[in-house]
Protein backbone atom coordinates (compact mmCIF):
# COMPACT_ATOMS: atom_id res chain seq x y z
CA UNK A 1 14.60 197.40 -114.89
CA UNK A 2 14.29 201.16 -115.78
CA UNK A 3 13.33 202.68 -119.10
CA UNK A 4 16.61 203.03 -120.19
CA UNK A 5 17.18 198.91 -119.63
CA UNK A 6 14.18 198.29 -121.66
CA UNK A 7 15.30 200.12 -124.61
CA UNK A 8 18.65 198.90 -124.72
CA UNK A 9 17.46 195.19 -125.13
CA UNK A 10 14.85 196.32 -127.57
CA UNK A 11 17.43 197.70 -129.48
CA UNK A 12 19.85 195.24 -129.06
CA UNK A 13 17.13 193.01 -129.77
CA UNK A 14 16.95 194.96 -133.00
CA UNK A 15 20.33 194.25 -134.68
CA UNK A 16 20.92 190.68 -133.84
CA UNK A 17 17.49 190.53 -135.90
CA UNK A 18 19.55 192.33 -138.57
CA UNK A 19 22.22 190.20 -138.21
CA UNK A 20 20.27 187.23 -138.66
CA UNK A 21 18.61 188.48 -141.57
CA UNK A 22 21.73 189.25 -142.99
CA UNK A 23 23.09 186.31 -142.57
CA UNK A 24 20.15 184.94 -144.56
CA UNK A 25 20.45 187.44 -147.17
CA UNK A 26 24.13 187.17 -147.66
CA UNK A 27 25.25 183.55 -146.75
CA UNK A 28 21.77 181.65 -146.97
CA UNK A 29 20.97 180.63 -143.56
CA UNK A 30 20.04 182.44 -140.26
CA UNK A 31 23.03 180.39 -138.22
CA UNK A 32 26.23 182.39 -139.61
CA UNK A 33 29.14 183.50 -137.81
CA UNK A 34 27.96 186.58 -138.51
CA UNK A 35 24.76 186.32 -136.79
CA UNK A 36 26.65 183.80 -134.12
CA UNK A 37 29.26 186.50 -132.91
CA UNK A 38 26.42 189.23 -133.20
CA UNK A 39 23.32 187.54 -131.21
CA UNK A 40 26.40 186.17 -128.85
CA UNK A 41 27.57 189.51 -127.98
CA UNK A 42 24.65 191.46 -128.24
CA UNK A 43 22.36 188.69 -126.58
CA UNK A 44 24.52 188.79 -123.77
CA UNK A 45 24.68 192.83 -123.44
CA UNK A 46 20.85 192.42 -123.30
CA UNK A 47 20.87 189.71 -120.43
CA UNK A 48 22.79 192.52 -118.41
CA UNK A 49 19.93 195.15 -119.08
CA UNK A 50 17.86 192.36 -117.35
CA UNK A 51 19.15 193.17 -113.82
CA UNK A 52 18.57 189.70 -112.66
CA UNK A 53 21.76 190.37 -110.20
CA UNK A 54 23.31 193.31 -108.94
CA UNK A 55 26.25 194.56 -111.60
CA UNK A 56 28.26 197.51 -111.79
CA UNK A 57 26.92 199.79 -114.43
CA UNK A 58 28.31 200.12 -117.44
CA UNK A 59 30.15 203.34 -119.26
CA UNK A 60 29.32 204.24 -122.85
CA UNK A 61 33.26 203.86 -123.94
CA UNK A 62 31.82 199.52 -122.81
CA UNK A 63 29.09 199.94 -125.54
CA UNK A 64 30.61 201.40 -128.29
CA UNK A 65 33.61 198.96 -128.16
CA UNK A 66 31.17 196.08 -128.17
CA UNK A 67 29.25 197.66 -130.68
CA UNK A 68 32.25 198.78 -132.81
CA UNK A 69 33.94 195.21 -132.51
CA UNK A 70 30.12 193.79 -133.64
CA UNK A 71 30.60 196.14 -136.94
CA UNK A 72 33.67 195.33 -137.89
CA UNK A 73 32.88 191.70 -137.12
CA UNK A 74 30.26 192.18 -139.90
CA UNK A 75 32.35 194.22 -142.14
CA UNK A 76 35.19 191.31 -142.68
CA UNK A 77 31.88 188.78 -142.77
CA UNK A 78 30.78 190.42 -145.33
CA UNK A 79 34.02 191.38 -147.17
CA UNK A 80 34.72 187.68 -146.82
CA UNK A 81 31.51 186.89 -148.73
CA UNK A 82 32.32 189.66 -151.43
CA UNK A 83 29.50 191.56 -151.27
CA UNK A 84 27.28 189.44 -152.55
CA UNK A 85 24.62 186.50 -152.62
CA UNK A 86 26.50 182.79 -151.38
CA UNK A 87 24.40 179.98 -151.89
CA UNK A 88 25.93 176.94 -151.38
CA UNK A 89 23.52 173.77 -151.17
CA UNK A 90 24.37 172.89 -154.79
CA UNK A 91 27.47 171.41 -154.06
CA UNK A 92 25.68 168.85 -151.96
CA UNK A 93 23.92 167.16 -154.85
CA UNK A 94 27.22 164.83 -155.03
CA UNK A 95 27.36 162.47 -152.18
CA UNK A 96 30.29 163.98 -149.88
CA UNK A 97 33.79 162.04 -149.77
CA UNK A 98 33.10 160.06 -146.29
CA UNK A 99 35.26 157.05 -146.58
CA UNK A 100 38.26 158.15 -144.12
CA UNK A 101 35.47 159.97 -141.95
CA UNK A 102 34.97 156.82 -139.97
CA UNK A 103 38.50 155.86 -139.30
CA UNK A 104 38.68 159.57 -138.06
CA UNK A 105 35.97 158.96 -135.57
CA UNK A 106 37.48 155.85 -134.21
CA UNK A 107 40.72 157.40 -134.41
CA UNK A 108 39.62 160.39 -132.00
CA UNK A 109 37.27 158.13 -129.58
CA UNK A 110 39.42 155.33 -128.90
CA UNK A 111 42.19 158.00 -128.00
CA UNK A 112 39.62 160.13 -125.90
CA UNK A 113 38.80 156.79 -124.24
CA UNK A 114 42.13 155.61 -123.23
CA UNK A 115 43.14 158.59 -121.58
CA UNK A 116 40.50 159.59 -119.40
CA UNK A 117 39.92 155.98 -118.55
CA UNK A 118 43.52 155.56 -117.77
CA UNK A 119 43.34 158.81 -115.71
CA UNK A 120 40.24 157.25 -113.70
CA UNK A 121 41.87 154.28 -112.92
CA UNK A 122 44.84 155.70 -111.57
CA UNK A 123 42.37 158.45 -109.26
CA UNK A 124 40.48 154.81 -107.94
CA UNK A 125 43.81 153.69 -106.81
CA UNK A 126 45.04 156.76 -105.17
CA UNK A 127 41.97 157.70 -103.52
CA UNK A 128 39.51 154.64 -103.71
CA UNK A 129 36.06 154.66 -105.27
CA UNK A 130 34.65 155.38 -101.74
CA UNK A 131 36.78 158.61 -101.58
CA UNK A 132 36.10 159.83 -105.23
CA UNK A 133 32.07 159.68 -104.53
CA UNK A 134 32.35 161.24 -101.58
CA UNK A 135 34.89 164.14 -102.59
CA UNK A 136 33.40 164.64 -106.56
CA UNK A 137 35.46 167.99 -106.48
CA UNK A 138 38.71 165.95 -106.57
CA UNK A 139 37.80 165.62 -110.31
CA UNK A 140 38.47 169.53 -110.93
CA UNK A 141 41.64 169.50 -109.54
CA UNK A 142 43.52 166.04 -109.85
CA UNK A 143 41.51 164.02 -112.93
CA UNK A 144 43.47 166.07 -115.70
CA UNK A 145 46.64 164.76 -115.69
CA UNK A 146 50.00 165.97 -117.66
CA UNK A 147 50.36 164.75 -120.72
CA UNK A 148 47.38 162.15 -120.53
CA UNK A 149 44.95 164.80 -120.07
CA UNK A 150 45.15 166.13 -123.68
CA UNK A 151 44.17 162.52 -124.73
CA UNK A 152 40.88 163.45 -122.77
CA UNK A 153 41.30 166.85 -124.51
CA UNK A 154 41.01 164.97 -127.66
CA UNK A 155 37.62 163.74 -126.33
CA UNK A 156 36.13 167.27 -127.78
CA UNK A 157 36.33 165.83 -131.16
CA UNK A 158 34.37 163.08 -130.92
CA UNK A 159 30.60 164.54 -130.98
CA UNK A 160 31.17 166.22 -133.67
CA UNK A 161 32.77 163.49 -135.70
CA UNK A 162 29.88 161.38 -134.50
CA UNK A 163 27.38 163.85 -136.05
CA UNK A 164 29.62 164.14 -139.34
CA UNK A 165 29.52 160.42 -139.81
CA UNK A 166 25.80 160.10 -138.57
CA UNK A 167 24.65 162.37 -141.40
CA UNK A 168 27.06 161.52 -144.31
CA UNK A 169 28.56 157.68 -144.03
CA UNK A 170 26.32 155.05 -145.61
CA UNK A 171 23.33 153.78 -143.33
CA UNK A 172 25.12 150.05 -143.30
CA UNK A 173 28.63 151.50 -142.06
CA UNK A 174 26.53 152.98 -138.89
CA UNK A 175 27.35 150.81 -135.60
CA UNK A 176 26.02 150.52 -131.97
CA UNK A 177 29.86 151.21 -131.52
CA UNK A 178 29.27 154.47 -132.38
CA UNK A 179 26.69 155.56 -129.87
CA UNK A 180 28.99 153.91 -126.96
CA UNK A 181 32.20 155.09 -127.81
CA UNK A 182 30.05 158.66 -127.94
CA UNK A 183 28.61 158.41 -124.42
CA UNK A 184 31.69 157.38 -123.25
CA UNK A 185 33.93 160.29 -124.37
CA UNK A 186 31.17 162.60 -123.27
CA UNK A 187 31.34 160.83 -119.61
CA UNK A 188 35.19 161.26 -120.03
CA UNK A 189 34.75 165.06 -121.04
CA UNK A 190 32.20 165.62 -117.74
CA UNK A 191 34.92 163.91 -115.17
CA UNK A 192 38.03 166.50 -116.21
CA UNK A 193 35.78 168.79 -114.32
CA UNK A 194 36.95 171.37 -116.50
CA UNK A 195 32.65 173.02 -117.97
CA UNK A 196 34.53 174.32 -121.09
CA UNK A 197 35.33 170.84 -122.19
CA UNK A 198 31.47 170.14 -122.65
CA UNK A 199 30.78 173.34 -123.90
CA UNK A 200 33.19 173.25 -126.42
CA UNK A 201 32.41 170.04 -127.73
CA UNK A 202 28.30 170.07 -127.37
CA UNK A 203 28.86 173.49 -129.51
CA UNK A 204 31.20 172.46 -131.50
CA UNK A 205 28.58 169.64 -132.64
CA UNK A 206 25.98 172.15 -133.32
CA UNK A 207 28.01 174.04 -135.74
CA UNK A 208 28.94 170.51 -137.80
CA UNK A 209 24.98 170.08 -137.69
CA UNK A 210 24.01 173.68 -139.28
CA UNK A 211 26.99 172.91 -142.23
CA UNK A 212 26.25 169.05 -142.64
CA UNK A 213 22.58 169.53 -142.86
CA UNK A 214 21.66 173.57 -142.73
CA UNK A 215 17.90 172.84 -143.94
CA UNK A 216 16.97 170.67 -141.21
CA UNK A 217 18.85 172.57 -138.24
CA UNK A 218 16.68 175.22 -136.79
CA UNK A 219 16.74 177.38 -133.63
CA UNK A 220 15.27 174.88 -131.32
CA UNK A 221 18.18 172.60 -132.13
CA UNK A 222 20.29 175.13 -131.05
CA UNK A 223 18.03 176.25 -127.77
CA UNK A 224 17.96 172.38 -127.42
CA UNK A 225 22.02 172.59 -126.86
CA UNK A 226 22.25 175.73 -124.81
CA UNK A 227 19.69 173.92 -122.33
CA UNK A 228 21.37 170.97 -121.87
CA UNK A 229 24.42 173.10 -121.25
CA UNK A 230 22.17 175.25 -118.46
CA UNK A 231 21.29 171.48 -116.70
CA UNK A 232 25.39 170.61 -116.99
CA UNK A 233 26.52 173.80 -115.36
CA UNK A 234 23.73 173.55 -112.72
CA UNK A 235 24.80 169.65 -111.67
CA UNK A 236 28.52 171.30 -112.19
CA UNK A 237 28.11 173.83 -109.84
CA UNK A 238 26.28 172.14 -106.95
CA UNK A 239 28.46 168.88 -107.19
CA UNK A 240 31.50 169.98 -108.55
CA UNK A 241 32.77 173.27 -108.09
CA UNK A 242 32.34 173.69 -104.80
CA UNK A 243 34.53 176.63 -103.99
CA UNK A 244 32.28 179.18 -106.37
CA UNK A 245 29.83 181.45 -104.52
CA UNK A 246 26.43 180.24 -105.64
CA UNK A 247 24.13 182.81 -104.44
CA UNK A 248 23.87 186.56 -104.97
CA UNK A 249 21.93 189.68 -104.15
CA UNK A 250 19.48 190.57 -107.41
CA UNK A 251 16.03 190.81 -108.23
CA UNK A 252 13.32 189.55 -106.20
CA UNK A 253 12.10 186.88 -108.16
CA UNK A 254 15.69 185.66 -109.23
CA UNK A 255 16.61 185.61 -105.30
CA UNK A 256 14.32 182.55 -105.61
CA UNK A 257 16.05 180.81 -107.91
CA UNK A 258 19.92 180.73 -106.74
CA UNK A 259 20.99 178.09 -108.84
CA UNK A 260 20.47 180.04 -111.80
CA UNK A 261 22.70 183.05 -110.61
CA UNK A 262 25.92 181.45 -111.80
CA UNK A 263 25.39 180.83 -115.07
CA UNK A 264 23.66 184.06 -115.30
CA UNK A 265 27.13 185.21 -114.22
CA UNK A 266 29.02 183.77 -116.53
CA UNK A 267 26.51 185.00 -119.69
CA UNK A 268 26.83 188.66 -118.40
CA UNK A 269 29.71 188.75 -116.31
CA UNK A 270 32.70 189.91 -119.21
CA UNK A 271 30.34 193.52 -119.90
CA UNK A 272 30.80 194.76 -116.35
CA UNK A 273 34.61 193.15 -116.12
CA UNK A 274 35.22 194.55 -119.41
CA UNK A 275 34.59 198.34 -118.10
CA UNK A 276 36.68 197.78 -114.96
CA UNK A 277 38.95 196.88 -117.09
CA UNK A 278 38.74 199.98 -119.51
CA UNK A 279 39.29 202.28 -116.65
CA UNK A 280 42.26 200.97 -115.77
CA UNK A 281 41.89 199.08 -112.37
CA UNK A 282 42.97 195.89 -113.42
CA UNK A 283 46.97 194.70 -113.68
CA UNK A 284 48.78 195.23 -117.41
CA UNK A 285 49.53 191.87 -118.72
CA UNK A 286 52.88 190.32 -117.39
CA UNK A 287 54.04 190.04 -121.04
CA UNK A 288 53.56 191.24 -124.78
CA UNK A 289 51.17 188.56 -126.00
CA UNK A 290 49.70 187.06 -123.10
CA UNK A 291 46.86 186.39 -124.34
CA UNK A 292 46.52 185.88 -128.02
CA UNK A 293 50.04 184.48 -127.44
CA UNK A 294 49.64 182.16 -125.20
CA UNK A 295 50.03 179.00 -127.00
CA UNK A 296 53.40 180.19 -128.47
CA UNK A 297 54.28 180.95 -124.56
CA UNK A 298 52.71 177.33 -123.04
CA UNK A 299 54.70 175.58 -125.30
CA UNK A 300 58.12 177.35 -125.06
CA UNK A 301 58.15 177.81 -121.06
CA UNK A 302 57.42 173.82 -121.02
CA UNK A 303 60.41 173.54 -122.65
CA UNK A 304 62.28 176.18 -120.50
CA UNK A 305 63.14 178.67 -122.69
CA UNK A 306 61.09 181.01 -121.24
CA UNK A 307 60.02 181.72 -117.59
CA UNK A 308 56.60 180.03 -116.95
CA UNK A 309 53.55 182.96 -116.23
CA UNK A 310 50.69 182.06 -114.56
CA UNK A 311 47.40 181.59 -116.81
CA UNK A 312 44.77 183.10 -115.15
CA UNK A 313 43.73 186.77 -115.84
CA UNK A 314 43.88 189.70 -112.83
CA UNK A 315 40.52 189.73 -111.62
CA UNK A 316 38.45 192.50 -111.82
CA UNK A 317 35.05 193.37 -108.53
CA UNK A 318 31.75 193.55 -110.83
CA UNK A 319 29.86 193.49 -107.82
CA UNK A 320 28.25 190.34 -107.01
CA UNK A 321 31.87 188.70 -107.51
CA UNK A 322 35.14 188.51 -108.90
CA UNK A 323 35.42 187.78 -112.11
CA UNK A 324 38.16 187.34 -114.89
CA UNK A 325 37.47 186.92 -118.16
CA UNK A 326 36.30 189.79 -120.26
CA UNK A 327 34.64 188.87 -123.85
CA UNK A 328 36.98 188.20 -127.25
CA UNK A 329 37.41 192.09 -127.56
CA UNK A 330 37.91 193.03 -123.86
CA UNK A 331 41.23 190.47 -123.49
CA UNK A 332 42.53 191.46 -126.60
CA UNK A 333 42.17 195.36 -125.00
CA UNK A 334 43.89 194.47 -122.24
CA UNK A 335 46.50 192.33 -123.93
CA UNK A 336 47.98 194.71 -126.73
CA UNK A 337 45.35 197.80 -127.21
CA UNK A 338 42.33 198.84 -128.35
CA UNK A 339 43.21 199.28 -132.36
CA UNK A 340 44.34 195.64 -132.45
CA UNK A 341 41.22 194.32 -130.60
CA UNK A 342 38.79 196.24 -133.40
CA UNK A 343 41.09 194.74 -136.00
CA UNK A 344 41.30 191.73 -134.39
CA UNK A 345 37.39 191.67 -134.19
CA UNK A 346 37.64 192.63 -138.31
CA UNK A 347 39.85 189.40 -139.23
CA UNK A 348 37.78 187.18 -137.18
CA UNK A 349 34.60 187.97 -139.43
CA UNK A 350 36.68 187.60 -142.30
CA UNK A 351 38.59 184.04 -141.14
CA UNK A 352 35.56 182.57 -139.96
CA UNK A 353 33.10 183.24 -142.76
CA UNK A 354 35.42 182.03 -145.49
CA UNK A 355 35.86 178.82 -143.56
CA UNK A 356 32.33 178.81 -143.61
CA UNK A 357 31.44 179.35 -146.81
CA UNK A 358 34.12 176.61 -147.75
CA UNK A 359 32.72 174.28 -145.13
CA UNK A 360 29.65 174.65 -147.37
CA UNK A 361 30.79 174.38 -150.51
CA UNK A 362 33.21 171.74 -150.24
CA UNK A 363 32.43 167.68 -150.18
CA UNK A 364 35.47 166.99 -148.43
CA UNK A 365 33.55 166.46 -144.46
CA UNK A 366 36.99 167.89 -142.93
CA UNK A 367 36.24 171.45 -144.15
CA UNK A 368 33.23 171.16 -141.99
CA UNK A 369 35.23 170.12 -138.89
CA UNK A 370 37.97 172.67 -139.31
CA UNK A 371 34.92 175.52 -139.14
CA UNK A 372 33.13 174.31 -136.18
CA UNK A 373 36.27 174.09 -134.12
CA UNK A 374 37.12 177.74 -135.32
CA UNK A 375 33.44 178.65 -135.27
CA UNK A 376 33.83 177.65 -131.14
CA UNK A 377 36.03 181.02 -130.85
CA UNK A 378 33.33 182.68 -132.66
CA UNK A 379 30.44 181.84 -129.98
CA UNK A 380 32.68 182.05 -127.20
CA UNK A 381 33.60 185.88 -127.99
CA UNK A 382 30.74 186.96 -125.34
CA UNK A 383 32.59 185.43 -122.67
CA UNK A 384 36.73 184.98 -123.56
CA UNK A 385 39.09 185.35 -126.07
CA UNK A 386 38.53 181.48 -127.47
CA UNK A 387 41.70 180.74 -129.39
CA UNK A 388 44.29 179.67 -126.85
CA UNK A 389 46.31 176.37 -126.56
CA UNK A 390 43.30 173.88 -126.53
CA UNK A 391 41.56 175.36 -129.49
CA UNK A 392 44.65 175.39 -131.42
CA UNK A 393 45.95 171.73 -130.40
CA UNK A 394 42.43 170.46 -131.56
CA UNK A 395 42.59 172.41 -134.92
CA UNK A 396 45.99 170.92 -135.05
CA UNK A 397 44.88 167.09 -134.79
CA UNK A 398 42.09 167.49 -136.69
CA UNK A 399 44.74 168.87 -139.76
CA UNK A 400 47.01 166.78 -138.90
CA UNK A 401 44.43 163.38 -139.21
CA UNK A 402 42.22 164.78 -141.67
CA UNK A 403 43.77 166.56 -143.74
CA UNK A 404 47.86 164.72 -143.89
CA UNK A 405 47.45 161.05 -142.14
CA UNK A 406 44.21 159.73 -143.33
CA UNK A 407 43.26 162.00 -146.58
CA UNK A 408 47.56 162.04 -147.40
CA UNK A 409 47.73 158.00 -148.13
CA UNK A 410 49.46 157.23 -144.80
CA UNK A 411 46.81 154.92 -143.40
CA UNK A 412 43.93 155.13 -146.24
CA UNK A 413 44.61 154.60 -149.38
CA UNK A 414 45.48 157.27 -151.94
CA UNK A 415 42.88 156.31 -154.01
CA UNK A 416 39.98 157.05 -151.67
CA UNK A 417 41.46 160.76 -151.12
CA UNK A 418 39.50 163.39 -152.24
């Protein structure tokens, strides 16, 4: 590390401190989207000025869009808070309305269940347990199925459901039921061999947790998370992904520890991609939209109205590797331009706070689930633009059963509606 390394993660040190404060200031906690999507960002901009591995250099156009997009992150955060002091605990003095929250959850895990279970089943008789043990990458290429892999998909749901009914059902409607039809969605989500599954639902969980009970969640919770996500990706990429370069050149002492150099990778990796990017050595998009569109374009080319694209993004050499995914602000660059990504970056401060600050101040436990789903995209900025097809097919179940089915009248009564 040089001078100039050390100052940059002192001062990038600096503002997610601000952001964090701000959060508190503004919104009443110090776990925010605003300080999520700052510390995120910025966190990760510092972990490059680490130099654990060998990284191209970045350009000062890289900073100031990642420091522009932070800013006008903040600005629609705290346009969406109007400029002034949320506090929102009060509204939790009243029990919250809970009493379609556990259909929900058994809705979501017994769905979850069938279809990975159904998928694992039908791997044992194509390639025999035998063959499955001793082959474990199989699982990344042939456990998630079409069509019965979104019931797996589904699977993301359930932690944080579980957590939602853990802290606000009554004590006596808690069941041992609960904690297996948990562990076994979570062993469902771990065979797709797909790490964003996990991710998304472990911080998906986190985010319920800092909305259902903001006083008792604290940092450590939080490290608590990211750690167990650091052992998953570790076990994922030594048993698992086989097919990933594991070991780079980088600095002495983290030459020693090579099975920390991937995830270190994927924390960092989107800075350097992202200025490869900006100087125009990586391929245009095939088509207007192919990113931030690409829900609208999954579902049409399934139904052949339009020519199928592949998903990936062009890779881009950041030294140690290739790499292909390039933060929330760097896709949205390379999708449609730079103006939209800082105005994208804007109306995701603004989106996400307000469905925070009604996750807060509502009773009704879906508001809650509808933010930490969204508040996913938020965290996931450092590393990809987060609201493709999943994101939106989970936001659309979680409408669809918590908001029309179950809270409508179809299956619950009307009376128990909020």
């Amino acid at each position: 590390m040089s001078v100039a390394d050390v100052t940059w993660v002192f001062f990038l040190l600096g503002l997610c401190l601000v952001s964090v404060q701000l959060s508190r200031f503004y919104l009443g906690h110090w776990f925010t989207p605003l300080s999520i999507y700052a510390c995120a960002n910025l966190g990760s901009l510092g972990l490059y000025h680490l130099r654990l591995l060998d990284l191209v250099k970045l350009s000062l156009a890289t900073y100031g869009l990642a420091l522009a997009s932070v800013a006008l992150f903040t600005l629609g955060s705290l346009m969406a808070c109007g400029w002034r002091v949320r506090r929102h605990d009060a509204a939790w003095n009243e029990r919250p309305r809970t009493k379609n929250l556990a259909a929900f959850f058994y809705t979501v895990a017994i769905l979850a269940n069938t279809g990975w279970l159904l998928a694992a089943v039908i791997l044992v008789l194509r390639f025999g347990v035998g063959g499955l043990l001793r082959n474990l990458w199989l699982l990344q290429t042939e456990f998630q199925m079409q069509f019965i892999g979104y019931l797996n998909v589904i699977g993301i749901l359930v932690a944080p459901a579980y957590i939602l009914k853990r802290f606000h059902a009554p004590v006596a409607s808690r069941r041992p039921l609960d904690h297996v039809l948990l562990l076994l969605a979570l062993v469902g989500l771990v065979l797709s061999g797909i790490k964003s599954y996990l991710t998304f639902t472990a911080i998906a969980a986190g985010l319920v947790w800092s909305v259902a009970r903001p006083r008792a969640f604290r940092a450590g919770h939080f490290a608590l998370i990211l750690a167990g996500l650091l052992v998953f990706f570790v076990f994922y990429n030594k048993q698992i992904d086989l097919f990933v370069h594991a070991e780079y050149r980088g600095a002495d002492f983290f030459a020693r520890l090579p099975w920390l150099h991937r995830p270190y990778l994927y924390a960092v990796g989107s800075w350097p991609a992202l200025d490869i990017l900006s100087q125009g050595d990586v391929a245009p998009p095939p088509r207007f939209g192919h990113v931030i569109l690409e829900p609208l374009w999954k579902t049409i080319s399934s139904f052949g109205f339009a020519p199928y694209q592949p998903k990936p993004l062009p890779f881009a050499n950041i030294g140690p590797d290739m790499f292909n995914v390039y933060s929330f602000v760097g896709e949205i660059l390379w999708d449609i331009g730079l103006w939209p990504a800082l105005v994208f970056s804007w109306l995701l401060g603004l989106i996400a706070t307000r469905l925070y600050i009604r996750a807060r101040s509502c009773r009704y436990w879906g508001h809650q689930l509808i933010y930490a789903l969204f508040g996913y995209g938020v965290f996931i900025s450092l590393f990809q633009y987060g609201y493709r097809f999943n994101t939106l097919f989970l936001l659309g179940i979680a409408y669809l059963f918590g908001f029309v089915v179950l809270r409508g009248g179809v299956f619950v009564a009307r009376s128990a509606r909020d």
